[in-house]
C-alpha atoms as a PDB file:
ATOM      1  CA  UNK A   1       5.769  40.217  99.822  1.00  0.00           C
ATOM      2  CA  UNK A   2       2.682  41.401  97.991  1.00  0.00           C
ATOM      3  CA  UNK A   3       4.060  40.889  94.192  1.00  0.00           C
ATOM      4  CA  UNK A   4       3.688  43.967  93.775  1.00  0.00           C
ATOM      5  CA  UNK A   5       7.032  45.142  92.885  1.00  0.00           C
ATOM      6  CA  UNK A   6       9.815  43.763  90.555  1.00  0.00           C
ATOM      7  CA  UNK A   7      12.841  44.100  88.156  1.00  0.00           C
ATOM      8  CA  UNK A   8      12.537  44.152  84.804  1.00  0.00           C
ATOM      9  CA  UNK A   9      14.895  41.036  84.783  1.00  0.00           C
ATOM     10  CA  UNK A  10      12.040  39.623  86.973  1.00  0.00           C
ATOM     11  CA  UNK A  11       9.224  40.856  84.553  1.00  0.00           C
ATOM     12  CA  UNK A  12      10.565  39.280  81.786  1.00  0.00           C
ATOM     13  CA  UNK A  13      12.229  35.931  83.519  1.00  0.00           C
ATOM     14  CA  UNK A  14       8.418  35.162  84.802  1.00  0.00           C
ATOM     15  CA  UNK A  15       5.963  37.282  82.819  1.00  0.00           C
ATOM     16  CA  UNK A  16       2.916  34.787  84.096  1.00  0.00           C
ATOM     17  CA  UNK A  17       3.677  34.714  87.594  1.00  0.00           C
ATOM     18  CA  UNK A  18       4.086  38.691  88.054  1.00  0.00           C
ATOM     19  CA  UNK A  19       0.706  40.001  86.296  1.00  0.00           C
ATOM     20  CA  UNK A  20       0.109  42.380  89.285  1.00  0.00           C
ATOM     21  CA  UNK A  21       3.513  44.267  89.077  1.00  0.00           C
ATOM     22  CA  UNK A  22       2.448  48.287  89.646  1.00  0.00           C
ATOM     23  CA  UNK A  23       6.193  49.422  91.207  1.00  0.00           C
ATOM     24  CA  UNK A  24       9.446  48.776  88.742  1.00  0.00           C
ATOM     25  CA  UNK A  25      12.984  49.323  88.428  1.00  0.00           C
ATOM     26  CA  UNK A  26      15.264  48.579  85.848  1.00  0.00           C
ATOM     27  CA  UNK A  27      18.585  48.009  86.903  1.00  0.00           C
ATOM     28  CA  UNK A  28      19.932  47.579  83.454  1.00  0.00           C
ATOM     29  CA  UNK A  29      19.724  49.981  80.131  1.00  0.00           C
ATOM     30  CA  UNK A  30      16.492  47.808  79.076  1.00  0.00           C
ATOM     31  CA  UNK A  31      14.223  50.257  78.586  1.00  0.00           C
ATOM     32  CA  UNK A  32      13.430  49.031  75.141  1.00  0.00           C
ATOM     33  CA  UNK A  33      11.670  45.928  76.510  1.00  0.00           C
ATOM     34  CA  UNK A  34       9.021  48.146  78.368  1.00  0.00           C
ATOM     35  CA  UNK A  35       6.445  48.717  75.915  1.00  0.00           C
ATOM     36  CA  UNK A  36       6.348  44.880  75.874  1.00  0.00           C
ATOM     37  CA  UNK A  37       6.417  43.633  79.053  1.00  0.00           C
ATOM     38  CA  UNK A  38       3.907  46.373  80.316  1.00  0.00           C
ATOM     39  CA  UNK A  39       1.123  46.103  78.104  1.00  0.00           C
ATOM     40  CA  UNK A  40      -1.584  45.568  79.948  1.00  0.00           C
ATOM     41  CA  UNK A  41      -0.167  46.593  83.216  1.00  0.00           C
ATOM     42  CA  UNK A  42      -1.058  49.609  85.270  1.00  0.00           C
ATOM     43  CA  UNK A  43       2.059  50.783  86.781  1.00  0.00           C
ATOM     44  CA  UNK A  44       2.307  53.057  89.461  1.00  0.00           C
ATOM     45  CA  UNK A  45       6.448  53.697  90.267  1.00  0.00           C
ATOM     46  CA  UNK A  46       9.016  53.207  87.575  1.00  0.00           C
ATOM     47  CA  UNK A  47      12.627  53.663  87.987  1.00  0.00           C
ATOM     48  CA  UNK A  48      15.383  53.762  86.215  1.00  0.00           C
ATOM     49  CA  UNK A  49      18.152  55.808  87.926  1.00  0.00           C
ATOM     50  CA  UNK A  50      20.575  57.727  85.899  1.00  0.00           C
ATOM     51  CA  UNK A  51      23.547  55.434  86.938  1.00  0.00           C
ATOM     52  CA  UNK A  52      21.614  52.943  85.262  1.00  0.00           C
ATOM     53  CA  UNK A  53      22.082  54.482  82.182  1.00  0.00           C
ATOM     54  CA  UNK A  54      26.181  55.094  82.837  1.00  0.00           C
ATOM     55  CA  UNK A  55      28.256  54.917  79.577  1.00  0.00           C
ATOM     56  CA  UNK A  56      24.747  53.779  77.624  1.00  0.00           C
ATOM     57  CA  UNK A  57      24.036  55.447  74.211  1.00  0.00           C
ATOM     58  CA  UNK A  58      20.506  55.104  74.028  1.00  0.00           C
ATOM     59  CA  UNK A  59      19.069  56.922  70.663  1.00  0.00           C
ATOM     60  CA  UNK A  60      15.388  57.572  72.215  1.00  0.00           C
ATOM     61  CA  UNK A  61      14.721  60.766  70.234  1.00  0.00           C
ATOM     62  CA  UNK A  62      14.759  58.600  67.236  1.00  0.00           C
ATOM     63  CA  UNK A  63      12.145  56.743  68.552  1.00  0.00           C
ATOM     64  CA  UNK A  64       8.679  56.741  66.069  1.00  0.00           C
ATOM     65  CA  UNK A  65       5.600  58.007  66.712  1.00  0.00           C
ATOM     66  CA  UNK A  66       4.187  54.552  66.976  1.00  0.00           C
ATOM     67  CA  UNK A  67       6.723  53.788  69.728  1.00  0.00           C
ATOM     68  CA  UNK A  68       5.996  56.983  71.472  1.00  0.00           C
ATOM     69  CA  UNK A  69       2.630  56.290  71.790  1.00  0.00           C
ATOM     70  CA  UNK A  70       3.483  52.663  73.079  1.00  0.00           C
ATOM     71  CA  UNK A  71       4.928  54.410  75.448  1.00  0.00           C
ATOM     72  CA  UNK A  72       2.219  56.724  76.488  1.00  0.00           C
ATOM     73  CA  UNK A  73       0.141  54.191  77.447  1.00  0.00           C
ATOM     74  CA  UNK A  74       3.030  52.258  79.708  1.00  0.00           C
ATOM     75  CA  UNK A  75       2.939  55.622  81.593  1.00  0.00           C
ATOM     76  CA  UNK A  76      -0.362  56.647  81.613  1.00  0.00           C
ATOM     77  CA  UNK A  77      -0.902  55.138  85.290  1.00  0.00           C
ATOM     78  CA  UNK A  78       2.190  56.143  86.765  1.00  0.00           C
ATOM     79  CA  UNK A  79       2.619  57.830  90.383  1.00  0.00           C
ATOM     80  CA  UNK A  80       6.080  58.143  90.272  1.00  0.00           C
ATOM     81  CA  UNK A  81       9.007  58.175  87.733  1.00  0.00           C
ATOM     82  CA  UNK A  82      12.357  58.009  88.265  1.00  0.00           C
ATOM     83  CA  UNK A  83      14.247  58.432  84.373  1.00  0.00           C
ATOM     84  CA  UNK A  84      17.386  60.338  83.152  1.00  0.00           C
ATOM     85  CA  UNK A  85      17.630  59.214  79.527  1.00  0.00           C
ATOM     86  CA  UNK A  86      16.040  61.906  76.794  1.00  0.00           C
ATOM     87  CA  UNK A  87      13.723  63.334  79.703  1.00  0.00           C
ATOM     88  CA  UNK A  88      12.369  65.970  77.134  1.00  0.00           C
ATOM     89  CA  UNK A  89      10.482  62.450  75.339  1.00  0.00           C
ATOM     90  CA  UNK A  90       9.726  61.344  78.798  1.00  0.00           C
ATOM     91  CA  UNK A  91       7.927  64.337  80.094  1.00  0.00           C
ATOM     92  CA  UNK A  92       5.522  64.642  76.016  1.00  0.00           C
ATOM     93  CA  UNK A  93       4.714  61.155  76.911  1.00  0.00           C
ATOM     94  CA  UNK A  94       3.706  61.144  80.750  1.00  0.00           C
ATOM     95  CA  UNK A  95       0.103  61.312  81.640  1.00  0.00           C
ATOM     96  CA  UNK A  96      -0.493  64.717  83.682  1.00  0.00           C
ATOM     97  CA  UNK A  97      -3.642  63.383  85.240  1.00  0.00           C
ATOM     98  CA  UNK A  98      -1.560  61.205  88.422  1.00  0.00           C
ATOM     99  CA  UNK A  99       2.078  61.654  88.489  1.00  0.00           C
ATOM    100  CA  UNK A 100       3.065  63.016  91.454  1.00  0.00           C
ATOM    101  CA  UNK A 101       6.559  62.517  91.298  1.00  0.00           C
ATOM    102  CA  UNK A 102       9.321  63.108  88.770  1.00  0.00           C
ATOM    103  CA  UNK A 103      13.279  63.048  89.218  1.00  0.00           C
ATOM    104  CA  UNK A 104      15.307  63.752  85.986  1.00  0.00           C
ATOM    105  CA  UNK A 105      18.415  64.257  88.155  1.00  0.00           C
ATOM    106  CA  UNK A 106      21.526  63.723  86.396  1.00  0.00           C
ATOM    107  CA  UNK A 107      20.347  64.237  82.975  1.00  0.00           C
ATOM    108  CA  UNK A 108      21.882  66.363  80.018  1.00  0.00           C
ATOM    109  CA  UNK A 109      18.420  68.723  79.839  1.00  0.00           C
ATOM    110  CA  UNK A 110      19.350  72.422  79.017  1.00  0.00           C
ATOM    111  CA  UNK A 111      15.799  73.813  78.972  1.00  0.00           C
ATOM    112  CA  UNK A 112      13.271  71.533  80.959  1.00  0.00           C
ATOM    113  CA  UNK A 113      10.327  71.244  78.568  1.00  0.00           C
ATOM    114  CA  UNK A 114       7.005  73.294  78.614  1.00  0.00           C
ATOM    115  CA  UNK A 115       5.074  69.782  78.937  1.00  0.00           C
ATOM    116  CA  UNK A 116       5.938  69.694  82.670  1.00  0.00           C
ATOM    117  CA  UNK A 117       3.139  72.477  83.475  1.00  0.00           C
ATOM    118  CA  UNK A 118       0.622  70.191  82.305  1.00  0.00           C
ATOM    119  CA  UNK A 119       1.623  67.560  85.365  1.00  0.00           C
ATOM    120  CA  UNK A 120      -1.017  70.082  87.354  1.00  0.00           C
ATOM    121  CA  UNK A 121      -0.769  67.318  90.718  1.00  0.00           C
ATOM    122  CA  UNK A 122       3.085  67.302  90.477  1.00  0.00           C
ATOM    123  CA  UNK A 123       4.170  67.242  94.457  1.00  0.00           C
ATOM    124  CA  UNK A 124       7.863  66.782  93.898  1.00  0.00           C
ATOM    125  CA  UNK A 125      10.122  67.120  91.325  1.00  0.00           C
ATOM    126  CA  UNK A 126      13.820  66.281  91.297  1.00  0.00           C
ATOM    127  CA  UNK A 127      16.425  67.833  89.310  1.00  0.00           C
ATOM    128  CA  UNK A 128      19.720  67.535  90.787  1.00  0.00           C
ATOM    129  CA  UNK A 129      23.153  67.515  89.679  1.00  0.00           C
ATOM    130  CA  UNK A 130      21.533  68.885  85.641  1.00  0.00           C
ATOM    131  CA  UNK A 131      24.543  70.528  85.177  1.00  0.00           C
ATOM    132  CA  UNK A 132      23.274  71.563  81.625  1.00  0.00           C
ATOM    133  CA  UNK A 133      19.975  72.864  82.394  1.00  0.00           C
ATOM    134  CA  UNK A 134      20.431  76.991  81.791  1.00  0.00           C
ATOM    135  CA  UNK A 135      16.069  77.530  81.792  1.00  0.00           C
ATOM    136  CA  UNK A 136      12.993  76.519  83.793  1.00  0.00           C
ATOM    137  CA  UNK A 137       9.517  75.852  81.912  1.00  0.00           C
ATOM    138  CA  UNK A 138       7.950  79.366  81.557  1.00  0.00           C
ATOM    139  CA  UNK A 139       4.829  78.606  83.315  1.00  0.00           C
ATOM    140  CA  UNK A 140       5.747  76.250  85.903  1.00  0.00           C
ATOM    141  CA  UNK A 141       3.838  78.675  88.564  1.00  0.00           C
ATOM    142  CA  UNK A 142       0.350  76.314  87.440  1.00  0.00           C
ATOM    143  CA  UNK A 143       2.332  73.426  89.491  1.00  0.00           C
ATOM    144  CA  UNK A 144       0.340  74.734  92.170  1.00  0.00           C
ATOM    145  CA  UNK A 145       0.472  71.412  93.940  1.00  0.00           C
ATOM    146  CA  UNK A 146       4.418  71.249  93.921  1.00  0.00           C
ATOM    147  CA  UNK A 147       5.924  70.796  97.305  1.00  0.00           C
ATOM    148  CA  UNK A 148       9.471  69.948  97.008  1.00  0.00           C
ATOM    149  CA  UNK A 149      11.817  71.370  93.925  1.00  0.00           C
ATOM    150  CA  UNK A 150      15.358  70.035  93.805  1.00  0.00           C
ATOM    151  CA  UNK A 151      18.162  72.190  92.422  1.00  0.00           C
ATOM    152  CA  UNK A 152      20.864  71.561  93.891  1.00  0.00           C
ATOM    153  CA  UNK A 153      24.081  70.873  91.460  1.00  0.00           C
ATOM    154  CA  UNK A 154      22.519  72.705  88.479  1.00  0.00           C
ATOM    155  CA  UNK A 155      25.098  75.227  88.005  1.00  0.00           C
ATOM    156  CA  UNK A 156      24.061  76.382  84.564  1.00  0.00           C
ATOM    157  CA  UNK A 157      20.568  77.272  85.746  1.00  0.00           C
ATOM    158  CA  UNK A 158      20.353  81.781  84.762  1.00  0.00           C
ATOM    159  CA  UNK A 159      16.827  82.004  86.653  1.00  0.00           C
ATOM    160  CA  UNK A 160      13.909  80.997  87.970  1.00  0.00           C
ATOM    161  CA  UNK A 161      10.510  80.597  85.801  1.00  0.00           C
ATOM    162  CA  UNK A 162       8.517  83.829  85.115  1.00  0.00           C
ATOM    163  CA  UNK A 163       6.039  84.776  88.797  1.00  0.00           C
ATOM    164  CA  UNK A 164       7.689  82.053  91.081  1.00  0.00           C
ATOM    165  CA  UNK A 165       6.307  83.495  93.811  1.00  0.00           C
ATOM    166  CA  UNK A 166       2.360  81.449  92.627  1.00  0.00           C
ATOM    167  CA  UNK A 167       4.206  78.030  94.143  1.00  0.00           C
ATOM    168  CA  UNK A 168       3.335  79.153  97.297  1.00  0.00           C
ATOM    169  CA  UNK A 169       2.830  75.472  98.693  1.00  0.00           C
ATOM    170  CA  UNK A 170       6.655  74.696  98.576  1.00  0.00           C
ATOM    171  CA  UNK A 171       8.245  73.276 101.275  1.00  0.00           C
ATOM    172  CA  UNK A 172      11.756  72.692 100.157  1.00  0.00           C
ATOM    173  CA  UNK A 173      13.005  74.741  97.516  1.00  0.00           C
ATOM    174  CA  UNK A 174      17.109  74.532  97.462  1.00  0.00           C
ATOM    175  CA  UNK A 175      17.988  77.098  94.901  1.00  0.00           C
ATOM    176  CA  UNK A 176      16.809  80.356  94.271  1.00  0.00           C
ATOM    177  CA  UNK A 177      18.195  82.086  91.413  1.00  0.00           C
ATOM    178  CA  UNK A 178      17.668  86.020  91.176  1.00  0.00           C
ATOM    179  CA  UNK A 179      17.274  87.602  88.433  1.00  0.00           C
ATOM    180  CA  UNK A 180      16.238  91.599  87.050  1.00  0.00           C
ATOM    181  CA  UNK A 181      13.212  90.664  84.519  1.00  0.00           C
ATOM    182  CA  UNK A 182       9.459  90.899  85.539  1.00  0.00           C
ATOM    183  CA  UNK A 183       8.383  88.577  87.704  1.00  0.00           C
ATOM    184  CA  UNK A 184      11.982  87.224  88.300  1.00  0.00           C
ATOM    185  CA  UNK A 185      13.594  88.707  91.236  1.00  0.00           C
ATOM    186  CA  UNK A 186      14.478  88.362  95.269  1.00  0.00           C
ATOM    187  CA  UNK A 187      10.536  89.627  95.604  1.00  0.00           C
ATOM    188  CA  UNK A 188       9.143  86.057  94.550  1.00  0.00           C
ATOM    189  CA  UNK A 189      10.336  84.334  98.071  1.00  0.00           C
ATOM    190  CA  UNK A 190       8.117  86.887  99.735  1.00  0.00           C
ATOM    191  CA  UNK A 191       4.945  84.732  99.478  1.00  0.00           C
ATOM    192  CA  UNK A 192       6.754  81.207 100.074  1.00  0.00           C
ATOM    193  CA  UNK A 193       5.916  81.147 103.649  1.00  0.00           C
ATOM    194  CA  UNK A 194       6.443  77.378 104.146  1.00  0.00           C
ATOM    195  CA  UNK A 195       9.658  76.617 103.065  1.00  0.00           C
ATOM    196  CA  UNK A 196      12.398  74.666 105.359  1.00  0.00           C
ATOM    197  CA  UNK A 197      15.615  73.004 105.717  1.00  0.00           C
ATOM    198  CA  UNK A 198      18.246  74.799 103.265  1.00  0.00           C
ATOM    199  CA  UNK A 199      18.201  77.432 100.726  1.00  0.00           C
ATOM    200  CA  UNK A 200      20.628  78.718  98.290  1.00  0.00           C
ATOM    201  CA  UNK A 201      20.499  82.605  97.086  1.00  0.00           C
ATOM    202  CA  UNK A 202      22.278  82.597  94.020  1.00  0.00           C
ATOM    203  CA  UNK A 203      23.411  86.114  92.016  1.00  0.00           C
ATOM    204  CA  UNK A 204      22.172  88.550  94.638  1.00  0.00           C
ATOM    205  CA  UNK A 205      23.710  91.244  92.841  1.00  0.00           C
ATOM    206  CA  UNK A 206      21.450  91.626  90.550  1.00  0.00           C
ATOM    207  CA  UNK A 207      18.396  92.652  94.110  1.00  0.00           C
ATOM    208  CA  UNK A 208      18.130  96.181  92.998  1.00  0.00           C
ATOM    209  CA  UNK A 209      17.976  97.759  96.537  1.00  0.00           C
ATOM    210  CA  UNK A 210      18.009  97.042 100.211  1.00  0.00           C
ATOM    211  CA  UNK A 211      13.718  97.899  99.602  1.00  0.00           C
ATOM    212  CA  UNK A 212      13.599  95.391  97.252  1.00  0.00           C
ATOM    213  CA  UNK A 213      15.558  92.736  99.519  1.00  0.00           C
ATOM    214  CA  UNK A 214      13.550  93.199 102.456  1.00  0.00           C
ATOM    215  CA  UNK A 215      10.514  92.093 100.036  1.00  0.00           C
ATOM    216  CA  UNK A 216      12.000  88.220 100.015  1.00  0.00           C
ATOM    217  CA  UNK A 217      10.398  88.314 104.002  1.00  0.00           C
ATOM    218  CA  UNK A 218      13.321  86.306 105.197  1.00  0.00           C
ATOM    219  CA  UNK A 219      12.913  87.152 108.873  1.00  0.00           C
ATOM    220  CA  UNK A 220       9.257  85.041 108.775  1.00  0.00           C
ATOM    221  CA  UNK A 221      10.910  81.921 107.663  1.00  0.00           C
ATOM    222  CA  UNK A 222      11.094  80.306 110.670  1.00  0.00           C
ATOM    223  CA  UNK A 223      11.595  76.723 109.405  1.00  0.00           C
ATOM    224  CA  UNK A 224      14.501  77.648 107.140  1.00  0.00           C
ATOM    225  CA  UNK A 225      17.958  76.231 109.435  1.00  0.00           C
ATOM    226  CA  UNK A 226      20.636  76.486 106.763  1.00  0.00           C
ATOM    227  CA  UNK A 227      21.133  79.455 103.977  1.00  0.00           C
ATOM    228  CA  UNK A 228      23.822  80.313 101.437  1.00  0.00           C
ATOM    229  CA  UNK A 229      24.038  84.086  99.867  1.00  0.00           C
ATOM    230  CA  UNK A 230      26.050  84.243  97.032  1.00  0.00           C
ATOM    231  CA  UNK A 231      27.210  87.436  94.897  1.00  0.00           C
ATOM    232  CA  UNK A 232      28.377  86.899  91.391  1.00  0.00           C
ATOM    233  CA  UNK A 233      31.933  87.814  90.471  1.00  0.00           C
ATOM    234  CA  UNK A 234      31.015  91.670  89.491  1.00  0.00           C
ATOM    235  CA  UNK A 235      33.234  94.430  90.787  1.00  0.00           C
ATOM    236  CA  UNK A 236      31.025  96.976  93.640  1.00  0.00           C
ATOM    237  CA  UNK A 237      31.477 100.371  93.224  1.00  0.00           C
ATOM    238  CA  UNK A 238      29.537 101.155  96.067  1.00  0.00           C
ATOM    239  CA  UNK A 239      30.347  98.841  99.095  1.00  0.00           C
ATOM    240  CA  UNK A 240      27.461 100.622 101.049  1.00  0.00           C
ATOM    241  CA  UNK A 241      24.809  99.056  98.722  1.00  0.00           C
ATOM    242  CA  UNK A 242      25.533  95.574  98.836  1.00  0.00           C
ATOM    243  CA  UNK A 243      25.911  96.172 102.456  1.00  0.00           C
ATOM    244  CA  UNK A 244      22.330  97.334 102.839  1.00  0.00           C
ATOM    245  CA  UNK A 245      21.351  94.620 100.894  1.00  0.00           C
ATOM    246  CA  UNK A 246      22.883  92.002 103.400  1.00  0.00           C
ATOM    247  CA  UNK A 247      21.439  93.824 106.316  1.00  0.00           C
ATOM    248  CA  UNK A 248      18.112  93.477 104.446  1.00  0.00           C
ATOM    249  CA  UNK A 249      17.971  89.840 103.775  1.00  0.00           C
ATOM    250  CA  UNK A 250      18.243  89.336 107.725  1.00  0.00           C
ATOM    251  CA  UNK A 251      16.762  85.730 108.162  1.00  0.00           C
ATOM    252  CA  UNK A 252      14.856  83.943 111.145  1.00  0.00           C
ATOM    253  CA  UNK A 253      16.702  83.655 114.081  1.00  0.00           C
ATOM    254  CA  UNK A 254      16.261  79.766 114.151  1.00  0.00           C
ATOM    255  CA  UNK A 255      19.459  79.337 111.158  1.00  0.00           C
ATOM    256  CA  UNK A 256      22.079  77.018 112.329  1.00  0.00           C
ATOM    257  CA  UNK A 257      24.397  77.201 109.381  1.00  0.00           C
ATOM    258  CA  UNK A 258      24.969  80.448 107.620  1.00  0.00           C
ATOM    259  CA  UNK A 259      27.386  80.527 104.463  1.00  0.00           C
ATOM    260  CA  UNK A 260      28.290  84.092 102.243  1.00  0.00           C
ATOM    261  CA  UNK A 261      30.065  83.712  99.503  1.00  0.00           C
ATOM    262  CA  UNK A 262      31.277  86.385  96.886  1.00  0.00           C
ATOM    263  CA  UNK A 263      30.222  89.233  99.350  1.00  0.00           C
ATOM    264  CA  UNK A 264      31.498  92.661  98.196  1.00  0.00           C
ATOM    265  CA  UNK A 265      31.156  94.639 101.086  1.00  0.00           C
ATOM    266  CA  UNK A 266      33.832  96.374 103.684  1.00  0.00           C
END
């Protein structure tokens, strides 16, 4: 209604009668014909879903310098950014100062790229289904503004970033990972007083006691309704530990669905 939003098919079809475009999407692997058509433009949203990009061999880490500063300056404005393809170039050319959303879901990352810290008013960002991604950023506790953290699908991921606990304005978090390093286990929920809907606890064999359980303060989550536990595939020598564990990690008494999965226990 307001001309505010269009295709790139649109964009390119009638460049003079769409010079107040700010919201995007390209429907077809045309990312190439950005730099072009958006000079000049301040975009807020851009999107270009990952099933966009299906069976597409797009070569962006070859890109030049020259056309990754092009593209620096297509993104500077945005709000919002929906992109798959080569997300590591994506996130060293996005402007930190105003993106508030990001959703890389579907994309071949392994290690999500140090560059995302500096996205300091980051509210939600959206990884699902990276079925590659093994490592979070190392300091992504100074996205102090993040609210909502997708996980779900990434199946590779070993841990969560270094002092997770500093996010302590998330919402929905759907995958907590536990690990035994500093700043890395079941302890960093304990400060997450806000989060909802469902979590996933992932390698809970690795909580060193039923003390250090008790620390994740599940019983004050009160807006939490659905949880998974799940125990990797070691062998328990002593069924009475994992046990205490369990009893330990007692949640709120408002969950409605309640999955365990790789228990050990009698």
């Amino acid at each position: 209604v307001t001309d505010e939003c269009a295709s790139i098919e649109e964009l390119s079809q009638q460049k003079a009668l769409l010079k107040g475009v700010c919201h995007m999407k390209t429907s077809k692997a045309e990312f190439e014909r950005i730099n072009g058509l958006c000079k000049g433009r301040k975009l807020r949203t851009l999107l270009a879903p990952s099933e966009s990009w299906k069976d597409y061999k797009y070569n962006f880490p070859s890109k030049s310098h020259k056309d990754i500063k092009e593209l620096q300056q297509v993104l500077a404005s945005l709000r919002a950014l929906n992109c798959s393809p080569s997300p590591i170039v994506i996130c060293k050319a996005i402007n930190g100062k105003h993106l508030r959303y990001l959703d890389l879901s579907g994309s071949d990352i392994v290690r999500l790229p140090d560059s995302i810290c500096m996205l300091y008013n980051l509210q939600t960002l959206r990884l699902i289904d990276c079925q590659k991604l093994q490592q979070l950023a190392e300091n992504m506790a100074r996205l102090r503004k993040l609210t909502h953290l997708y996980l779900s699908g990434c199946g590779s991921l070993r841990s969560m970033s270094p002092n997770f606990g500093l996010l302590n304005n998330l919402h929905i978090l759907t995958t907590f990972v536990v690990d035994t390093g500093d700043g890395l286990g079941i302890e960093q929920l304990k400060e997450l007083q806000h989060l909802s809907n469902r979590l996933e606890l992932l390698n809970l064999s690795k909580i060193k006691s039923g003390e250090n359980a008790k620390e994740a303060n599940l019983s004050q989550k009160k807006n939490i309704s659905e949880l998974l536990f799940s125990w990797d595939q070691e062998r328990y020598d002593k069924p009475n530990g994992v046990e205490e564990v369990l009893q330990c990690l007692e949640p709120h008494s408002n969950i409605q669905k309640f999955e365990i999965r790789g228990y050990g226990g009698l």
